[in-house]
C-alpha atoms as a PDB file:
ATOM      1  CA  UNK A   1       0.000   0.000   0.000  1.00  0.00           C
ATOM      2  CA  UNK A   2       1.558   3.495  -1.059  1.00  0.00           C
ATOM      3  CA  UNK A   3       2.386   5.708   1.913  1.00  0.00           C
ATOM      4  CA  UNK A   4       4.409   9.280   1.636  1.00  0.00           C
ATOM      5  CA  UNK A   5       5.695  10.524   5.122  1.00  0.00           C
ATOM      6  CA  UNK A   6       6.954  14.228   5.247  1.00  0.00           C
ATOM      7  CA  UNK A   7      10.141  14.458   7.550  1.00  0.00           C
ATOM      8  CA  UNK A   8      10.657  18.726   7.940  1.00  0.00           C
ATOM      9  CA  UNK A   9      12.891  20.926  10.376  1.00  0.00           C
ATOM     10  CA  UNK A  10      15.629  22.880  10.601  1.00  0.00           C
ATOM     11  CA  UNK A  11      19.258  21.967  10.011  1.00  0.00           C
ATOM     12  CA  UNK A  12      19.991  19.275  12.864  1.00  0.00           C
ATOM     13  CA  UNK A  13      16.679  18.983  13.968  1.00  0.00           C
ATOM     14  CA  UNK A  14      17.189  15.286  13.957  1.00  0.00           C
ATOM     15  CA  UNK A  15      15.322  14.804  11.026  1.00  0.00           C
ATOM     16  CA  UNK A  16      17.424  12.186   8.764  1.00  0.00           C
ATOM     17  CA  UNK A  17      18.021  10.049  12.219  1.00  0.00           C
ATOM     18  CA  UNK A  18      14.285   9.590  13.081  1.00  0.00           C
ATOM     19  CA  UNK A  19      13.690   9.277   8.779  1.00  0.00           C
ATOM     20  CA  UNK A  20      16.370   6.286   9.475  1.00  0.00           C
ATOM     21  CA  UNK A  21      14.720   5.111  13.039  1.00  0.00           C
ATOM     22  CA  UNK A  22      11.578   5.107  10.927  1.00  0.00           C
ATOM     23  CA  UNK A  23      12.221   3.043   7.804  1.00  0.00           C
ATOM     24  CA  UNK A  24      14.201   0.952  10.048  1.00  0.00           C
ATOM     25  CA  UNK A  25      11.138  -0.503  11.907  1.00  0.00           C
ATOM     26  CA  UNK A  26       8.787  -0.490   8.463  1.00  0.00           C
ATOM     27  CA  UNK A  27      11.383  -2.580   7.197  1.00  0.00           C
ATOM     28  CA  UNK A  28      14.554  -4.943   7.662  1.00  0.00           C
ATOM     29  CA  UNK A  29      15.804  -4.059   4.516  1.00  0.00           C
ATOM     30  CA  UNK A  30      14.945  -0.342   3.542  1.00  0.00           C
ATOM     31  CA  UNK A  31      16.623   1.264   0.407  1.00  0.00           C
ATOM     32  CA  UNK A  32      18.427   5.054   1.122  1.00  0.00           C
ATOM     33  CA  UNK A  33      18.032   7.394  -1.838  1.00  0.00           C
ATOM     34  CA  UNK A  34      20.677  10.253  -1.692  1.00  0.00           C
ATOM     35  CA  UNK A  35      19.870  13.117  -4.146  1.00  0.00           C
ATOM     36  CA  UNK A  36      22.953  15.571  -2.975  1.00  0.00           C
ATOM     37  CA  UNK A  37      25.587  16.075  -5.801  1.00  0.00           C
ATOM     38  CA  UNK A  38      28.807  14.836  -5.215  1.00  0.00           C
ATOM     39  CA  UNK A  39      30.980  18.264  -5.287  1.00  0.00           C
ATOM     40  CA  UNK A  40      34.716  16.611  -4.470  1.00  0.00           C
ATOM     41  CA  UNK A  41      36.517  13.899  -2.748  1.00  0.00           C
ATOM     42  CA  UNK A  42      35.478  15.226   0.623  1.00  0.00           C
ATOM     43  CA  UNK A  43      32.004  14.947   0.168  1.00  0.00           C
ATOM     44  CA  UNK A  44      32.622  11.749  -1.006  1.00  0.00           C
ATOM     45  CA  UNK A  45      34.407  10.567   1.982  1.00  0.00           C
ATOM     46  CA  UNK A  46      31.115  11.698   3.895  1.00  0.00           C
ATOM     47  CA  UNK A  47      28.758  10.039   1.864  1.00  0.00           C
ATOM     48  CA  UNK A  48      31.010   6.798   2.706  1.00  0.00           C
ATOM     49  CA  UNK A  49      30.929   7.186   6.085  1.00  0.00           C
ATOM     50  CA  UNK A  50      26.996   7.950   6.072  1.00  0.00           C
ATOM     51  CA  UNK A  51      26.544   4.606   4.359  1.00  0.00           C
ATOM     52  CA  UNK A  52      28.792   2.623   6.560  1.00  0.00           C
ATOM     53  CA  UNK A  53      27.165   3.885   9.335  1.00  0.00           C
ATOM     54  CA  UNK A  54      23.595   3.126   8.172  1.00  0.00           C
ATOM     55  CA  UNK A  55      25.445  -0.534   7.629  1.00  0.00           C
ATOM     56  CA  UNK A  56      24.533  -3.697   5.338  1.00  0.00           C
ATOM     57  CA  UNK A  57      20.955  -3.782   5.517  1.00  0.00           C
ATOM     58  CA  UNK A  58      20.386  -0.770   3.363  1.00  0.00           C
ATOM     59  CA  UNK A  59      20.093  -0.483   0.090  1.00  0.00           C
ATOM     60  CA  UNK A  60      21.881   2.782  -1.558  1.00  0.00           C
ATOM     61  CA  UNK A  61      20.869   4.525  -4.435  1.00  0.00           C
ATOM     62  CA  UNK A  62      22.682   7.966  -5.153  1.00  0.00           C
ATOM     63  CA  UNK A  63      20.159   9.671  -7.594  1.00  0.00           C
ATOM     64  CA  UNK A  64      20.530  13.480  -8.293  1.00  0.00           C
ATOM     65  CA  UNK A  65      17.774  14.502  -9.825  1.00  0.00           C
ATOM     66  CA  UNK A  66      15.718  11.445 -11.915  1.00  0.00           C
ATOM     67  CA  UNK A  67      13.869   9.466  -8.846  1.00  0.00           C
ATOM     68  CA  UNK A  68      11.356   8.036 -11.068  1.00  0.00           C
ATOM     69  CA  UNK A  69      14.168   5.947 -13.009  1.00  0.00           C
ATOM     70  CA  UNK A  70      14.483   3.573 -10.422  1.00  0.00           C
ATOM     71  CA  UNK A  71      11.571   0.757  -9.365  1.00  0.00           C
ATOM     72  CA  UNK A  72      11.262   0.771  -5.485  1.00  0.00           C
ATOM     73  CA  UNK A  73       8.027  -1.278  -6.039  1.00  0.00           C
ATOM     74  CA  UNK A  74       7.057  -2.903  -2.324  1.00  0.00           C
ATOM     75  CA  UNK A  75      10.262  -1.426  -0.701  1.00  0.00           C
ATOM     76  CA  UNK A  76      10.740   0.907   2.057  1.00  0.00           C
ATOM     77  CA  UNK A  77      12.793   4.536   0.300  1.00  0.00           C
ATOM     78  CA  UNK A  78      13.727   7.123   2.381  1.00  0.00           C
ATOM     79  CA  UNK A  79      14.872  10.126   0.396  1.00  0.00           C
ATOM     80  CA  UNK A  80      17.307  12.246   1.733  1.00  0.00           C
ATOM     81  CA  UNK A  81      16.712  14.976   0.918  1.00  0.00           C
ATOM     82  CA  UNK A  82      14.170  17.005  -1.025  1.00  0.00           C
ATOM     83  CA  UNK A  83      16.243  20.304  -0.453  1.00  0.00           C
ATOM     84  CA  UNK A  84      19.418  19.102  -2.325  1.00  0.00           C
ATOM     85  CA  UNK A  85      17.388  17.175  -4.857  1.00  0.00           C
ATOM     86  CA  UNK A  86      16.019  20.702  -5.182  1.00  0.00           C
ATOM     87  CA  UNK A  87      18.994  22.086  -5.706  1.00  0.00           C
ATOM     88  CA  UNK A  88      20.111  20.064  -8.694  1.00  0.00           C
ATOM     89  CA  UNK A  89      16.749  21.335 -10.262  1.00  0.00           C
ATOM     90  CA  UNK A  90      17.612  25.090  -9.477  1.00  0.00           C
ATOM     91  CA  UNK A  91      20.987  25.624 -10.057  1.00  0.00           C
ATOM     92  CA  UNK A  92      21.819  24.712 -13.702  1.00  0.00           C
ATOM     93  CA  UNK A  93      25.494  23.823 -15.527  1.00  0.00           C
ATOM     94  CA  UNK A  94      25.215  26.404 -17.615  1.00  0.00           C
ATOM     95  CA  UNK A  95      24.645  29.354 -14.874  1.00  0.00           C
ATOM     96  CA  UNK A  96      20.973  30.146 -16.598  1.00  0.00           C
ATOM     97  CA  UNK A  97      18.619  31.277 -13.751  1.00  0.00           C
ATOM     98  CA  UNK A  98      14.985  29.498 -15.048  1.00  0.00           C
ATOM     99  CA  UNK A  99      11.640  31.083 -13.910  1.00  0.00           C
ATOM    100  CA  UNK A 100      10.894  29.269  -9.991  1.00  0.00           C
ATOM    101  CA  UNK A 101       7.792  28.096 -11.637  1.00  0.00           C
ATOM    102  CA  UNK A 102       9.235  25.888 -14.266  1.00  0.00           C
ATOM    103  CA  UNK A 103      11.235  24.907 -12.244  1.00  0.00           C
ATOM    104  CA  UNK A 104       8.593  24.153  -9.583  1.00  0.00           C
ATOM    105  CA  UNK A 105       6.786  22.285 -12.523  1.00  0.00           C
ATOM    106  CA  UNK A 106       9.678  20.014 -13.215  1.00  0.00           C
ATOM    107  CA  UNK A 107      10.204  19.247  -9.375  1.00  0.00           C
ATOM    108  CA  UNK A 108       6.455  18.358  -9.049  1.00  0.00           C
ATOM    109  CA  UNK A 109       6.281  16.165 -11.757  1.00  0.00           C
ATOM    110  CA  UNK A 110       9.231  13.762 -11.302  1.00  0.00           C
ATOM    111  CA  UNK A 111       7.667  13.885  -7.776  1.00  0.00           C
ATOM    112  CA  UNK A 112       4.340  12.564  -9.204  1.00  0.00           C
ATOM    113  CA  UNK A 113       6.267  10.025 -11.529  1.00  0.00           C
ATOM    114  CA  UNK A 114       8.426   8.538  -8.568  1.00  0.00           C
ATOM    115  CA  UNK A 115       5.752   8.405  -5.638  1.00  0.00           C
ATOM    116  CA  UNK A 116       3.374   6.453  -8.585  1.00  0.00           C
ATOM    117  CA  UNK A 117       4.716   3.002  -7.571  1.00  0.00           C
ATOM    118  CA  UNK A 118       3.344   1.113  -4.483  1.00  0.00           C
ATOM    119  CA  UNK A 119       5.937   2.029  -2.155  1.00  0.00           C
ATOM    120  CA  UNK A 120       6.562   3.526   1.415  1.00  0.00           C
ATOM    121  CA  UNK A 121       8.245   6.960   0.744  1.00  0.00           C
ATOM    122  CA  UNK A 122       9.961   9.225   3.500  1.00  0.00           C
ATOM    123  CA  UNK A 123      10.979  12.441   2.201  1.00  0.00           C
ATOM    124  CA  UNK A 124      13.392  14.316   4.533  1.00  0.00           C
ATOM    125  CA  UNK A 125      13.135  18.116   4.134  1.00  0.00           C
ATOM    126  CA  UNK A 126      14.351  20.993   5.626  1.00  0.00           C
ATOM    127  CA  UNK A 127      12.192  24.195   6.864  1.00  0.00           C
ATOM    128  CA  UNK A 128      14.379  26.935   5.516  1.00  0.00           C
ATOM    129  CA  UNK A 129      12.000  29.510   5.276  1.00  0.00           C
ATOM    130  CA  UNK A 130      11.555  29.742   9.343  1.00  0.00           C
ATOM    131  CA  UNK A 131      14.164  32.469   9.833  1.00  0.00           C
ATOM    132  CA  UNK A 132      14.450  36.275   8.314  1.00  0.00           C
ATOM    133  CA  UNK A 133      14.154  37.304   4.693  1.00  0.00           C
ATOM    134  CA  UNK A 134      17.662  36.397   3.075  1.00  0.00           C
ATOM    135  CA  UNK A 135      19.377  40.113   1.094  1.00  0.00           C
ATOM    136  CA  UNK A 136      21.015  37.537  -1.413  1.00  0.00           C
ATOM    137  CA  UNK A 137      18.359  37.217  -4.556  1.00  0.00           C
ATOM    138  CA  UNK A 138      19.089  34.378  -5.216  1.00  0.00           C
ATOM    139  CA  UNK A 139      18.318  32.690  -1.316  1.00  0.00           C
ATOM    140  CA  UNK A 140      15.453  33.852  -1.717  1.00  0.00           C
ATOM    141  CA  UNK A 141      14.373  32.727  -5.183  1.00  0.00           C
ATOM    142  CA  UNK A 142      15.678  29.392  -3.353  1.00  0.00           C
ATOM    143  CA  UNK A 143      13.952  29.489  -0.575  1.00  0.00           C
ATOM    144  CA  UNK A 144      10.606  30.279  -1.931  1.00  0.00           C
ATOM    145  CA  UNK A 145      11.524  26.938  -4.176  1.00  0.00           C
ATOM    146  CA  UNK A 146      11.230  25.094  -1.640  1.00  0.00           C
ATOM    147  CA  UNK A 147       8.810  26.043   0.317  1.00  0.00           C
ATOM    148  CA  UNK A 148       6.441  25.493  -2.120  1.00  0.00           C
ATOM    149  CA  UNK A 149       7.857  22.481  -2.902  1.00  0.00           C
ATOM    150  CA  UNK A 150       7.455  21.476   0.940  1.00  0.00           C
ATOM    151  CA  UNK A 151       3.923  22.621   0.640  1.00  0.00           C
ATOM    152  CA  UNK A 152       2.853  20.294  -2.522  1.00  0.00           C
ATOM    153  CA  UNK A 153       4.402  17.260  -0.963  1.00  0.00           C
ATOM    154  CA  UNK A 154       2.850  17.876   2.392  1.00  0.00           C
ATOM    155  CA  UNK A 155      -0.276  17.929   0.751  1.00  0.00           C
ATOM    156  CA  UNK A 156       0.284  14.741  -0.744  1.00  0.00           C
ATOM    157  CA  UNK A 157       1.200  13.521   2.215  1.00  0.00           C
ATOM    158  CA  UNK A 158      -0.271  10.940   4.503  1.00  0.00           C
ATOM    159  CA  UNK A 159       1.458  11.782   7.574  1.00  0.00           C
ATOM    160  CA  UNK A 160       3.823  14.450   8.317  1.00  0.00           C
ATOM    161  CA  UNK A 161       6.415  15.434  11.125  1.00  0.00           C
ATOM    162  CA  UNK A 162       7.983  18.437  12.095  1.00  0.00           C
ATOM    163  CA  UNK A 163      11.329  17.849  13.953  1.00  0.00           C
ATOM    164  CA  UNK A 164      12.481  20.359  16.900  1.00  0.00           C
ATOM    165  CA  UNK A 165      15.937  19.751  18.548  1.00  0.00           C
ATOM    166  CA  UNK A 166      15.294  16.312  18.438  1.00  0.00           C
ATOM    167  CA  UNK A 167      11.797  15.523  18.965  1.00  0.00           C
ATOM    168  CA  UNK A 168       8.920  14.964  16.444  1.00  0.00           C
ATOM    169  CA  UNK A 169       6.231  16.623  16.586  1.00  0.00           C
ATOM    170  CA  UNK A 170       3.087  15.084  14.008  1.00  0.00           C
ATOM    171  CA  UNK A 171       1.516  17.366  12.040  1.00  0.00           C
ATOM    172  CA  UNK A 172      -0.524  15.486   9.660  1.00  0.00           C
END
């Protein structure tokens, strides 16, 4: 049966460690879908460690921006996390600066296509739009990215949890 669960909070809000806690009792064997970009060997090193940590049990997929390419049919996904699969949507090779709401489309969409199969589905998120109004343009084009993003997967959402130095709070 197809479940989404909305993980959102600030930056070490505990989020991605309940998200893990969570799949983890849904199922033995849950798969881990990273969307960050891989910017140079110390990244790297982190996302090695991450996995070792999480140990054998998990399945890891490292997917950037196409989630719908791969068949989690039946299984357990967390993805972590919807704000740096945003940013592989937002900020483009070529420097071009797209309108937020194509953008916003295109996010949407490969949403839709992905959460389509009959899967669980944790999204991990992060609530960046809580503090003051950023000076930097582009922060701001970012952050209003997301939060409607955060808003159209809430609402698609069958349960979702706000995370507050450490403790989950249900919201949905």
């Amino acid at each position: 049966m197809k479940q989404i669960i909305l993980i959102t909070g600030g930056q070490r809000s505990g989020k991605s460690t309940y998200a893990e806690q969570l799949a983890l009792s849904l199922s033995p064997t849950p798969v881990y879908m990273a969307t960050a970009h891989i910017w140079d060997d110390e990244f790297r090193q982190r996302v090695d460690r991450h996995q070792q940590r999480r140990g054998p049990q998990w399945t890891n997929i490292e997917e950037e921006r196409h989630l719908s390419r791969h068949d989690v049919t039946g299984r357990v996904v967390l993805i972590d996390c919807l704000t740096l699969w945003s940013t592989n949507f937002f900020f483009r090779p070529d420097g071009e600066e797209p309108p937020i709401d194509d953008v916003l489309q295109e996010l949407k969409e490969e949403f839709d296509r992905f959460t389509q199969q009959d899967a669980t589905f944790i999204f991990v998120t992060n609530e960046i739009g809580l503090g003051g109004v950023s000076a930097n343009r582009v922060q701001r084009r970012f952050t209003d990215l997301l939060g409607w993003l955060n808003q159209y997967v809430a609402e698609k959402a069958d349960d979702v949890y706000l995370m507050v130095s450490g403790i989950k709070v249900k919201i949905k």
